[in-house]
N, C-alpha and C. Protein backbone atom coordinates (compact mmCIF):
# COMPACT_ATOMS: atom_id res chain seq x y z
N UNK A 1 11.42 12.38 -18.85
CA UNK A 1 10.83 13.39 -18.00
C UNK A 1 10.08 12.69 -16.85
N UNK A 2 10.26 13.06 -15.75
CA UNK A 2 9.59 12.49 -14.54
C UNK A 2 8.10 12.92 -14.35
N UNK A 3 7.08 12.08 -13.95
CA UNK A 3 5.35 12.58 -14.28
C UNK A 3 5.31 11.80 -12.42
N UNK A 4 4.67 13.38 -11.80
CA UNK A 4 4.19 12.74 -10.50
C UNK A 4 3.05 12.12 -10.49
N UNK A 5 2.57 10.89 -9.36
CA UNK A 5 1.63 10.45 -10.25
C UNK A 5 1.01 11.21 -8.80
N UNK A 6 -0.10 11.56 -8.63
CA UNK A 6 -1.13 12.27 -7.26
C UNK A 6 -2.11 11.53 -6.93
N UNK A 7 -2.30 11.45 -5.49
CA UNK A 7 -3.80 10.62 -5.14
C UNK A 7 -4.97 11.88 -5.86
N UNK A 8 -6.09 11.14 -6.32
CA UNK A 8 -7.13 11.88 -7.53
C UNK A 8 -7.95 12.53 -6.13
N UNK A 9 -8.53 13.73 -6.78
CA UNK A 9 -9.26 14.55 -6.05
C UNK A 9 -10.20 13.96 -5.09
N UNK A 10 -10.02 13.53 -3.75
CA UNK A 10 -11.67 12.56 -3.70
C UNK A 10 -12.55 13.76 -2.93
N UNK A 11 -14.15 13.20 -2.84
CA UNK A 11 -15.03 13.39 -2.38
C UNK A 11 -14.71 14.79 -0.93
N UNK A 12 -16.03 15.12 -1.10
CA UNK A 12 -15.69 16.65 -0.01
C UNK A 12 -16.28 15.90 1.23
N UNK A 13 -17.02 15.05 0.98
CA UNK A 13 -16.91 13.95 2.37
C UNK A 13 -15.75 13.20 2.77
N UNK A 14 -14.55 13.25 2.25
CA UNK A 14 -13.83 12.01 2.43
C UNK A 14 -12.91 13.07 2.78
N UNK A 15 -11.60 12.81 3.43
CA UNK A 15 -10.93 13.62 4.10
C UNK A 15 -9.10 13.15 3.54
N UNK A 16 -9.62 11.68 3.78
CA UNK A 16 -7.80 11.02 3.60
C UNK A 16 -8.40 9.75 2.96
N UNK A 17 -7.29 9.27 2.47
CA UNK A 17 -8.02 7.55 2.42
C UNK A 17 -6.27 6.62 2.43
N UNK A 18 -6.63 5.74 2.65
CA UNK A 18 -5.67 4.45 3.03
C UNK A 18 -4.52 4.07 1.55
N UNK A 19 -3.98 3.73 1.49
CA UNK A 19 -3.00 2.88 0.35
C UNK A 19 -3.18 2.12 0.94
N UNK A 20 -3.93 0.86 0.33
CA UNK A 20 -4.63 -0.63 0.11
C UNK A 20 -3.31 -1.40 -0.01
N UNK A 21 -3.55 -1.41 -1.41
CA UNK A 21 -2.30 -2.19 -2.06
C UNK A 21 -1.53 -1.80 -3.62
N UNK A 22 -0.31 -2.02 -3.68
CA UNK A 22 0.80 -1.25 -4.20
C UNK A 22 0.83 -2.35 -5.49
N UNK A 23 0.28 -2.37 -6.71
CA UNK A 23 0.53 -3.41 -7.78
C UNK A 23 1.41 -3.07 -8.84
N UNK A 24 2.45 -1.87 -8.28
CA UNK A 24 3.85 -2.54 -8.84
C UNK A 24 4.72 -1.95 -8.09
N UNK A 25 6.14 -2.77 -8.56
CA UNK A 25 7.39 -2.02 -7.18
C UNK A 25 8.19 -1.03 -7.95
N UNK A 26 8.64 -0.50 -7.43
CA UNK A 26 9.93 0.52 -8.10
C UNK A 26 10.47 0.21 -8.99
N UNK A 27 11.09 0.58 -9.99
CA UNK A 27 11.63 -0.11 -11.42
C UNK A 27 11.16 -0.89 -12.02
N UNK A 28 9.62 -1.17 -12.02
CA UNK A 28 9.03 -1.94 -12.75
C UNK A 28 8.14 -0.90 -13.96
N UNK A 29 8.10 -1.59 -15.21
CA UNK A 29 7.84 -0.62 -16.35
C UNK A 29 6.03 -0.78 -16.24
N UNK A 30 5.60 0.58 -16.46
CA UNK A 30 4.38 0.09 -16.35
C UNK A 30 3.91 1.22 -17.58
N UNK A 31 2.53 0.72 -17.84
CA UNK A 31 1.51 1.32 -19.17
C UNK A 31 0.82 2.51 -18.78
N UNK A 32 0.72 3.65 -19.61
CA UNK A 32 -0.26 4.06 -19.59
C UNK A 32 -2.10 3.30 -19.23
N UNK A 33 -2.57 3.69 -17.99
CA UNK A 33 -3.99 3.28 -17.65
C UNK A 33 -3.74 2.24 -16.86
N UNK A 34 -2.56 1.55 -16.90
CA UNK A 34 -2.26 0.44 -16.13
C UNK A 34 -2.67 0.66 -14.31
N UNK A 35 -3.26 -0.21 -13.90
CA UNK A 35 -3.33 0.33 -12.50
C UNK A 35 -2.05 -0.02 -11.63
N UNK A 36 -1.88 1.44 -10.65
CA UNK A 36 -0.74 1.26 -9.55
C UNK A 36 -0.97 0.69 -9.00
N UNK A 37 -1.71 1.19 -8.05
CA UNK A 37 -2.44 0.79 -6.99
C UNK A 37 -3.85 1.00 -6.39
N UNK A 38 -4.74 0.60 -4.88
CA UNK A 38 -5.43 0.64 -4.80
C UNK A 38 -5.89 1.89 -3.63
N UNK A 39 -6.54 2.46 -3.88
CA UNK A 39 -6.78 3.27 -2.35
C UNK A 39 -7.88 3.24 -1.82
N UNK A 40 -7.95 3.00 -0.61
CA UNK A 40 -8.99 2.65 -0.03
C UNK A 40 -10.04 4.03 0.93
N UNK A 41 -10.53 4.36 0.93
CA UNK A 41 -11.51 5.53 1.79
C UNK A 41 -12.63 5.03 2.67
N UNK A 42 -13.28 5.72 3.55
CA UNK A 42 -14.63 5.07 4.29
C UNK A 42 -15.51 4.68 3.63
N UNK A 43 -15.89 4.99 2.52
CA UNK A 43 -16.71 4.42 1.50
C UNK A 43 -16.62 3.90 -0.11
N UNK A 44 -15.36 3.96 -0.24
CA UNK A 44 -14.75 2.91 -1.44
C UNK A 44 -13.71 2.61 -1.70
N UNK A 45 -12.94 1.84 -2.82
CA UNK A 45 -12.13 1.52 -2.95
C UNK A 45 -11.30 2.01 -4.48
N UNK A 46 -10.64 2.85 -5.00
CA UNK A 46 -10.26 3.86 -5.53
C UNK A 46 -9.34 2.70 -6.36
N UNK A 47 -9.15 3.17 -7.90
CA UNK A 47 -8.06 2.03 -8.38
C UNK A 47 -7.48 3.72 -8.75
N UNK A 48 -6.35 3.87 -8.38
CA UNK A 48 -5.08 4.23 -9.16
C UNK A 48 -4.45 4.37 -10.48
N UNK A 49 -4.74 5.08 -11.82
CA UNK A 49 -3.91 4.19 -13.05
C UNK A 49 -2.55 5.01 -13.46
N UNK A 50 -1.89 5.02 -14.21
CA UNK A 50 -0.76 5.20 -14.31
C UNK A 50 -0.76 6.28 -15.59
N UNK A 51 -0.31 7.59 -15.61
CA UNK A 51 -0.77 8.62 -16.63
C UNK A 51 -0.11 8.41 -17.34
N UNK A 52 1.02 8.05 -17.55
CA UNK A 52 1.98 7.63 -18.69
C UNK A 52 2.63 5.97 -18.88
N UNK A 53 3.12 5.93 -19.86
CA UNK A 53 4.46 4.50 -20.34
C UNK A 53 5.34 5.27 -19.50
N UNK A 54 6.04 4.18 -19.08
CA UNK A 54 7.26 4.57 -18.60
C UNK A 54 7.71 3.56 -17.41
N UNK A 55 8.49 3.81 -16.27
CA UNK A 55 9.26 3.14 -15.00
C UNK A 55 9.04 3.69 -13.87
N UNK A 56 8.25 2.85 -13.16
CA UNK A 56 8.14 3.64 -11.96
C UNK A 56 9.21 3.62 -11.00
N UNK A 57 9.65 5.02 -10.93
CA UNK A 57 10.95 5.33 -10.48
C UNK A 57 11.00 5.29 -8.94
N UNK A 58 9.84 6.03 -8.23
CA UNK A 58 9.73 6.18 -7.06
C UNK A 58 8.72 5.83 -6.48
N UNK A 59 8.68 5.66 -5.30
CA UNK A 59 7.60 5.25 -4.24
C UNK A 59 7.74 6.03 -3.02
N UNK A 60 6.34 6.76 -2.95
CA UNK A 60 6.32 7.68 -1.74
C UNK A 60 6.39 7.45 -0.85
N UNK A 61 4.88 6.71 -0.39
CA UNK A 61 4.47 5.79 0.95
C UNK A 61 4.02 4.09 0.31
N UNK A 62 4.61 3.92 1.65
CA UNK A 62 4.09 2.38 1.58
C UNK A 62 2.51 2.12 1.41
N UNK A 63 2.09 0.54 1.54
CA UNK A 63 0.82 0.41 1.60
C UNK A 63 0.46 0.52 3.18
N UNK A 64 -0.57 0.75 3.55
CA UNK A 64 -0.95 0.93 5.04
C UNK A 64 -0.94 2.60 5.23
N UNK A 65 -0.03 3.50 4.33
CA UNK A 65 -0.06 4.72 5.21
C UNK A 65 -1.36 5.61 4.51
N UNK A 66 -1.86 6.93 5.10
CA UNK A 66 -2.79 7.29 4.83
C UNK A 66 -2.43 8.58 4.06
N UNK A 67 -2.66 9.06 2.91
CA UNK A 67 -2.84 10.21 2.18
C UNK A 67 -3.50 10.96 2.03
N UNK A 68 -3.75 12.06 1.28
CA UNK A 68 -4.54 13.27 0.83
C UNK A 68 -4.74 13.51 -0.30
N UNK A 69 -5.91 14.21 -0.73
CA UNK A 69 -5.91 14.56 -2.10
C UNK A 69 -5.04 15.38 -2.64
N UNK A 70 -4.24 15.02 -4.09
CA UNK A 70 -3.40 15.59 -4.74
C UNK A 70 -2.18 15.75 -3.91
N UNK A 71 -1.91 14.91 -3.27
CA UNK A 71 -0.52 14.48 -2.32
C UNK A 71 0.17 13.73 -3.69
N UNK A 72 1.51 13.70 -3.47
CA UNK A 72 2.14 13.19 -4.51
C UNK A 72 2.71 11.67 -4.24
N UNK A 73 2.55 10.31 -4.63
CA UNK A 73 2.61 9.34 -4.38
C UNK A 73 3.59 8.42 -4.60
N UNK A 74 3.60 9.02 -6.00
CA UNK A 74 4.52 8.19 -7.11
C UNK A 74 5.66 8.80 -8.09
N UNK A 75 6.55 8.58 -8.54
CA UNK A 75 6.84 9.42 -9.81
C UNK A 75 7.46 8.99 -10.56
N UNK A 76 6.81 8.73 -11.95
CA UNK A 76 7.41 7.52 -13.19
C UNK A 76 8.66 8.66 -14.30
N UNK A 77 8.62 7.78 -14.39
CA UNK A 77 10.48 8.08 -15.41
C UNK A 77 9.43 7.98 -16.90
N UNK A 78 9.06 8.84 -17.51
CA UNK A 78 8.17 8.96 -18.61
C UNK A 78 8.68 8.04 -19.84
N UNK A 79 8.27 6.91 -20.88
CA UNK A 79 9.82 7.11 -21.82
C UNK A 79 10.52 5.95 -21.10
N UNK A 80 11.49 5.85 -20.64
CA UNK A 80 11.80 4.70 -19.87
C UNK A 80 11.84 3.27 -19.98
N UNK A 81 12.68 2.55 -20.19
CA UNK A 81 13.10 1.31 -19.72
C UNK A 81 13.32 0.53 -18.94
N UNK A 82 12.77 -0.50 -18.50
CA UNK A 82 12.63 -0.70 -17.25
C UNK A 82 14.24 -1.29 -16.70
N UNK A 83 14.68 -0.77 -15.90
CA UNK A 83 16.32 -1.56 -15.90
C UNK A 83 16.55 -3.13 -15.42
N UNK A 84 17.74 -3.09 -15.82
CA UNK A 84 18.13 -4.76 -16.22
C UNK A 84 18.32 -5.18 -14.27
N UNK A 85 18.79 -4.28 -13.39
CA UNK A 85 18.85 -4.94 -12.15
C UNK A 85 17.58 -5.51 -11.30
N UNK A 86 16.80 -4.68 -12.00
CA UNK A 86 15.29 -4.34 -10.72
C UNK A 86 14.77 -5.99 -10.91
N UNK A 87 14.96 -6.76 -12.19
CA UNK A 87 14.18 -8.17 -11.99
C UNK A 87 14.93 -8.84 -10.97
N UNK A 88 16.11 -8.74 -10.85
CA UNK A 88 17.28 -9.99 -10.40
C UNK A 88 17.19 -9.49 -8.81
N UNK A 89 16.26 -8.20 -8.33
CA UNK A 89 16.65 -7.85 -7.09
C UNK A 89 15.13 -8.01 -6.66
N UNK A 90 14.34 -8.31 -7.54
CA UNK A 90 12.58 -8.37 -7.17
C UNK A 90 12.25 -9.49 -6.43
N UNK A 91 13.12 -10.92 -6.70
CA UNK A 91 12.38 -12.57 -5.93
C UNK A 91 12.72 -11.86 -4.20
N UNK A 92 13.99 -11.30 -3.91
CA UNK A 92 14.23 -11.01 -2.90
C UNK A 92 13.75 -9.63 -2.10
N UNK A 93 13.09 -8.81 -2.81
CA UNK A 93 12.09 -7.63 -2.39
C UNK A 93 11.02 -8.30 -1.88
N UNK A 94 10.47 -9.34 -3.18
CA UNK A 94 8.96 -9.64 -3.11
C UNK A 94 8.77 -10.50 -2.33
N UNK A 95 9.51 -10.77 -1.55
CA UNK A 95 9.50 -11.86 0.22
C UNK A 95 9.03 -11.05 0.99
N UNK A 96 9.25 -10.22 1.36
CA UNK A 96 9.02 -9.32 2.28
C UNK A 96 7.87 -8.23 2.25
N UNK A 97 7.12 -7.68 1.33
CA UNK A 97 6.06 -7.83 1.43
C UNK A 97 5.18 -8.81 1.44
N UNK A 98 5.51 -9.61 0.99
CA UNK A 98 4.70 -10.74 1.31
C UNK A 98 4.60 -11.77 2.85
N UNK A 99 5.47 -11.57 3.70
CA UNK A 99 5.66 -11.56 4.84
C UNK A 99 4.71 -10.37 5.63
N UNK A 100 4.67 -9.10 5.22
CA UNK A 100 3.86 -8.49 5.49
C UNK A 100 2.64 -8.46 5.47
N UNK A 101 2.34 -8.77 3.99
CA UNK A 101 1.05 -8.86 3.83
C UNK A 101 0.11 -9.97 4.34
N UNK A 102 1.22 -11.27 4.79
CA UNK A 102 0.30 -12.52 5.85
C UNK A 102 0.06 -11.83 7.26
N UNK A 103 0.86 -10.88 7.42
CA UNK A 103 0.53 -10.43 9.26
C UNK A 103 -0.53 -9.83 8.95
N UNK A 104 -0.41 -8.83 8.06
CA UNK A 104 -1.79 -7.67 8.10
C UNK A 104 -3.09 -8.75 7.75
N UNK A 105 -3.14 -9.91 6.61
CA UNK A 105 -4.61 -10.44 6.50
C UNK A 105 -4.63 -11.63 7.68
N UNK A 106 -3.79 -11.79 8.61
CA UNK A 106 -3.83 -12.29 9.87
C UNK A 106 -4.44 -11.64 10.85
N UNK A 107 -4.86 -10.64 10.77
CA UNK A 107 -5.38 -9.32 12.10
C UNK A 107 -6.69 -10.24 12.40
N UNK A 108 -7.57 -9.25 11.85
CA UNK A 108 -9.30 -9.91 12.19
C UNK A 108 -9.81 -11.03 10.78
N UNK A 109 -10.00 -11.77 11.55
CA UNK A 109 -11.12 -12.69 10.65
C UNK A 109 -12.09 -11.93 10.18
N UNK A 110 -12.60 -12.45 8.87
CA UNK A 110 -13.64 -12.14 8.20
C UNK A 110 -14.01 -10.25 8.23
N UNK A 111 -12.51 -9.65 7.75
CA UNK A 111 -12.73 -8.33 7.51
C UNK A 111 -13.09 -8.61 5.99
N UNK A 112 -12.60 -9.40 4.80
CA UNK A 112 -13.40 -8.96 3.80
C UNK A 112 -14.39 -8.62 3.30
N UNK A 113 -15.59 -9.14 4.33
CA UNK A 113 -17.26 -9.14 4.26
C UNK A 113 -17.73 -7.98 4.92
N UNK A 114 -16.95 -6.91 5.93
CA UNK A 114 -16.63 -5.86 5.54
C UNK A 114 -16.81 -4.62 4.64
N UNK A 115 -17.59 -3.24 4.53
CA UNK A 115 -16.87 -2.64 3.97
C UNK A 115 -15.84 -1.64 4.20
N UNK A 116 -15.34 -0.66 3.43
CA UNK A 116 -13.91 -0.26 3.23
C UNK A 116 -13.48 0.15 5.13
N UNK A 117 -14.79 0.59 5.11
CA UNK A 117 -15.01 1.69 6.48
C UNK A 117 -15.07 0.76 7.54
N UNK A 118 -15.59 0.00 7.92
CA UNK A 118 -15.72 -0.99 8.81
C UNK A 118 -14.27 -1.95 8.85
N UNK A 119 -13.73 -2.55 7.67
CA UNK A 119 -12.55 -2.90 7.15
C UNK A 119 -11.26 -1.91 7.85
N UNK A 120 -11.65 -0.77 7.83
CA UNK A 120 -10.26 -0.29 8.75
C UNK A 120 -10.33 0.06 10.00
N UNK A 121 -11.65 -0.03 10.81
CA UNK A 121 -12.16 0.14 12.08
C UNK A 121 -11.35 -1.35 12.86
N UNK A 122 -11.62 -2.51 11.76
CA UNK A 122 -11.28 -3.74 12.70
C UNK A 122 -10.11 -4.07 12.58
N UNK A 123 -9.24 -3.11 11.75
CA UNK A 123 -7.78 -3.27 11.44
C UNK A 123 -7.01 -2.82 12.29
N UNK A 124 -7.39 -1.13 12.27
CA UNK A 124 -6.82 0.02 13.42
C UNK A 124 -7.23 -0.89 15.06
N UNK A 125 -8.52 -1.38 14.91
CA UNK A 125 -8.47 -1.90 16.69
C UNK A 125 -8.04 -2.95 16.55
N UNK A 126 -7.85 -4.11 15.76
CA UNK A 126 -7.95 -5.45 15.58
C UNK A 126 -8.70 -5.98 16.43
N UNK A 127 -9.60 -5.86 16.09
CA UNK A 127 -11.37 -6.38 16.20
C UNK A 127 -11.76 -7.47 15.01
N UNK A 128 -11.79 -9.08 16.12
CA UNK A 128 -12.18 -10.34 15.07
C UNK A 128 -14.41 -9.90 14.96
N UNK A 129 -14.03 -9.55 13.64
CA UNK A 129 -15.67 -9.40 13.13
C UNK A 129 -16.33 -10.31 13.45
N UNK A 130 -15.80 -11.39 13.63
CA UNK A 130 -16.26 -12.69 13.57
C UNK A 130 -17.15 -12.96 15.11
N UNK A 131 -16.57 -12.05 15.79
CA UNK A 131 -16.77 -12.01 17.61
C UNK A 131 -18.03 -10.85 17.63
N UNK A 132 -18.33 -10.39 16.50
CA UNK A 132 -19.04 -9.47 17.10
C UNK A 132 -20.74 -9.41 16.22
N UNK A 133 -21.61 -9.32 17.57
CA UNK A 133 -23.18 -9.03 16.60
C UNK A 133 -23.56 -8.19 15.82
N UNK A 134 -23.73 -8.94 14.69
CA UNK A 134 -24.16 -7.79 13.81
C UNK A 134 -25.15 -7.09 13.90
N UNK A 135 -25.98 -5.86 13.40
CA UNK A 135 -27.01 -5.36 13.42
C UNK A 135 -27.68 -4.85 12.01
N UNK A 136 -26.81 -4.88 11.40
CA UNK A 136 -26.99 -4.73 9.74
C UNK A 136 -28.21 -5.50 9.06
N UNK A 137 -28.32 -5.40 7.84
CA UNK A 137 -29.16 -6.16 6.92
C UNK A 137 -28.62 -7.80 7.08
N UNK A 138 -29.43 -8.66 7.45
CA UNK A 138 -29.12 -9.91 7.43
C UNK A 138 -28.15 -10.28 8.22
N UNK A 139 -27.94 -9.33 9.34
CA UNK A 139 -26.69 -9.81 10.30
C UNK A 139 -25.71 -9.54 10.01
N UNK A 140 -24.87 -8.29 9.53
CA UNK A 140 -24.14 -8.26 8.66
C UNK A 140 -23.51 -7.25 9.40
N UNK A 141 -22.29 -7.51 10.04
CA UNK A 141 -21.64 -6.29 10.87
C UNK A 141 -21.21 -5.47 10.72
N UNK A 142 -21.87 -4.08 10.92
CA UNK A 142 -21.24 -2.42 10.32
C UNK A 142 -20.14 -1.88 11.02
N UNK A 143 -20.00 -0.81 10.42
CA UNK A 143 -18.96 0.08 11.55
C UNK A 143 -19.23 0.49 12.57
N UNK A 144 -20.31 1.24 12.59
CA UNK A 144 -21.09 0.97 14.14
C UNK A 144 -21.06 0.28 14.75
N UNK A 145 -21.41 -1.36 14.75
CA UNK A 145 -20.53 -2.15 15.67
C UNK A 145 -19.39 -2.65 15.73
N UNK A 146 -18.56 -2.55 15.32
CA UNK A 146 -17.25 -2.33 15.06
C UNK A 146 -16.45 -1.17 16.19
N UNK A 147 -17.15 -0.10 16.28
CA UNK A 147 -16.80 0.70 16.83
C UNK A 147 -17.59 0.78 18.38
N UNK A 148 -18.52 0.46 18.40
CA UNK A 148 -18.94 0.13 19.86
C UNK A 148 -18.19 -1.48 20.54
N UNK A 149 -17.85 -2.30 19.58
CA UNK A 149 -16.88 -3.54 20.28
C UNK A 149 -15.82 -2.84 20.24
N UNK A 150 -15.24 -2.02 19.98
CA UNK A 150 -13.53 -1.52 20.35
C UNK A 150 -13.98 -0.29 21.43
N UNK A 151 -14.92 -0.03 21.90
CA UNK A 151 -15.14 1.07 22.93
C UNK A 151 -15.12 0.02 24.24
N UNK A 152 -14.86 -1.15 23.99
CA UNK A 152 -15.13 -1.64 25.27
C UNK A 152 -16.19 -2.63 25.65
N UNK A 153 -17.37 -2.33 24.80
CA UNK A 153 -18.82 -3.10 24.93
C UNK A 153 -18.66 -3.77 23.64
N UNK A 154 -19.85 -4.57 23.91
CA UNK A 154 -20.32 -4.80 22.62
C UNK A 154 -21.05 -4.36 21.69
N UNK A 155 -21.46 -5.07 20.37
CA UNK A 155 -22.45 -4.04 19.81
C UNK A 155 -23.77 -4.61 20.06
N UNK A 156 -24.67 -3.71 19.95
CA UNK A 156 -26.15 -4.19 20.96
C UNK A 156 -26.80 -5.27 20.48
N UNK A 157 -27.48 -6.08 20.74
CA UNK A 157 -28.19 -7.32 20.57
C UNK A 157 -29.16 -6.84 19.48
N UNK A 158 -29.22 -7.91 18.15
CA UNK A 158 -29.65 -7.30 16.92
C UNK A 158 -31.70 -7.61 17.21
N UNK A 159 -31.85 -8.11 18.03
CA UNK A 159 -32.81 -7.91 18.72
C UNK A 159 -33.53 -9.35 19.88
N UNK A 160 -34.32 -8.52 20.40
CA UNK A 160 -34.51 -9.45 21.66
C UNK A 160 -35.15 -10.78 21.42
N UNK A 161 -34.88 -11.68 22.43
CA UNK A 161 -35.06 -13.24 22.14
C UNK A 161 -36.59 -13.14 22.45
C-alpha cells in the first residue's frame, strides 16, 4: 500500500519552509522513524521521519524547492523491498547530487554560522557573510544585515569608532 509521506503542520508564523536535504533516494528501503529528510523554515530546521517500513517509491520535489504544510512530498511503497536495480544505478545517481551539492555550499562563505533565516537570505542573494558587519550579539551577522547588504548598502556600523 502506498503511505504519502506530508510536510508536518508547521507554525502559524511560518508560511513555507525549504527542503534542506534529501537523506534517502528513490528505491531505497527505509524504517519506520527513520529520517527522510531535512526542512528548513525562518526559524528552524525540521527533521522529517518516515511513517512506515517500506521503499521509498517517489520523490516529489527536489532539495532547494520550497513547500507547504501538508503538501505531499514523498510516497513509500508500505511492506516493500527495496529492488535489486536501485543499488547498481545509485554510484551513478549519487554523482550528481553531489556535484550539486559542491555548487550550492560554494555560494556564500560562512553561511553555516548563520541561522536557518539568515542562511537563505545569503543563498537567495548570494551574499558572502563573511563581507558583511555584523550587528548581532558578539558580531554575529543577522538577517537584518543580510538583507540590508543585498538592498544595495551595507549593514550599519555595529558601532562608532
Amino acid at each position: 500500500m502506498s503511505i504519502e509521506v506530508k510536510v508536518p503542520v508547521l507554525p502559524e508564523s511560518v508560511s513555507d519552509a525549504l527542503i534542506a536535504t534529501w537523506h534517502k533516494k528513490a528505491g531505497e528501503a527505509v524504517k519506520r522513524d527513520e529520517n527522510l529528510l531535512d526542512l528548513e523554515t525562518d526559524k528552524v530546521v525540521l527533521e522529517v521521519p518516515a511513517p512506515v517500513d517500506g521503499v521509498l517509491k517517489e520523490i516529489k520535489f527536489e532539495e532547494g524547492s520550497t513547500v507547504t504544510s501538508n503538501q505531499v512530498i514523498a510516497v513509500i511503497e508500505e511492506g516493500a523491498a527495496a529492488a535489486a536495480p536501485a543499488p547498481a544505478a545509485a554510484p551513478a545517481a549519487a554523482e550528481a547530487p553531489k556535484a550539486e551539492k559542491a555548487e550550492a555550499k560554494e555560494a556564500p562563505k560562512g553561511v553555516d554560522e548563520l541561522s536557518p533565516a539568515g542562511r537563505r537570505v545569503a543563498v537567495e542573494d548570494n551574499i558572502d557573510p563573511s563581507k558583511v558587519a555584523g550587528t548581532g550579539r558578539d558580531g554575529r551577522v543577522t538577517k537584518e544585515d543580510l538583507v540590508n547588504a543585498g538592498k544595495g548598502g551595507s549593514a550599519p556600523a555595529a558601532a562608532p569608532a
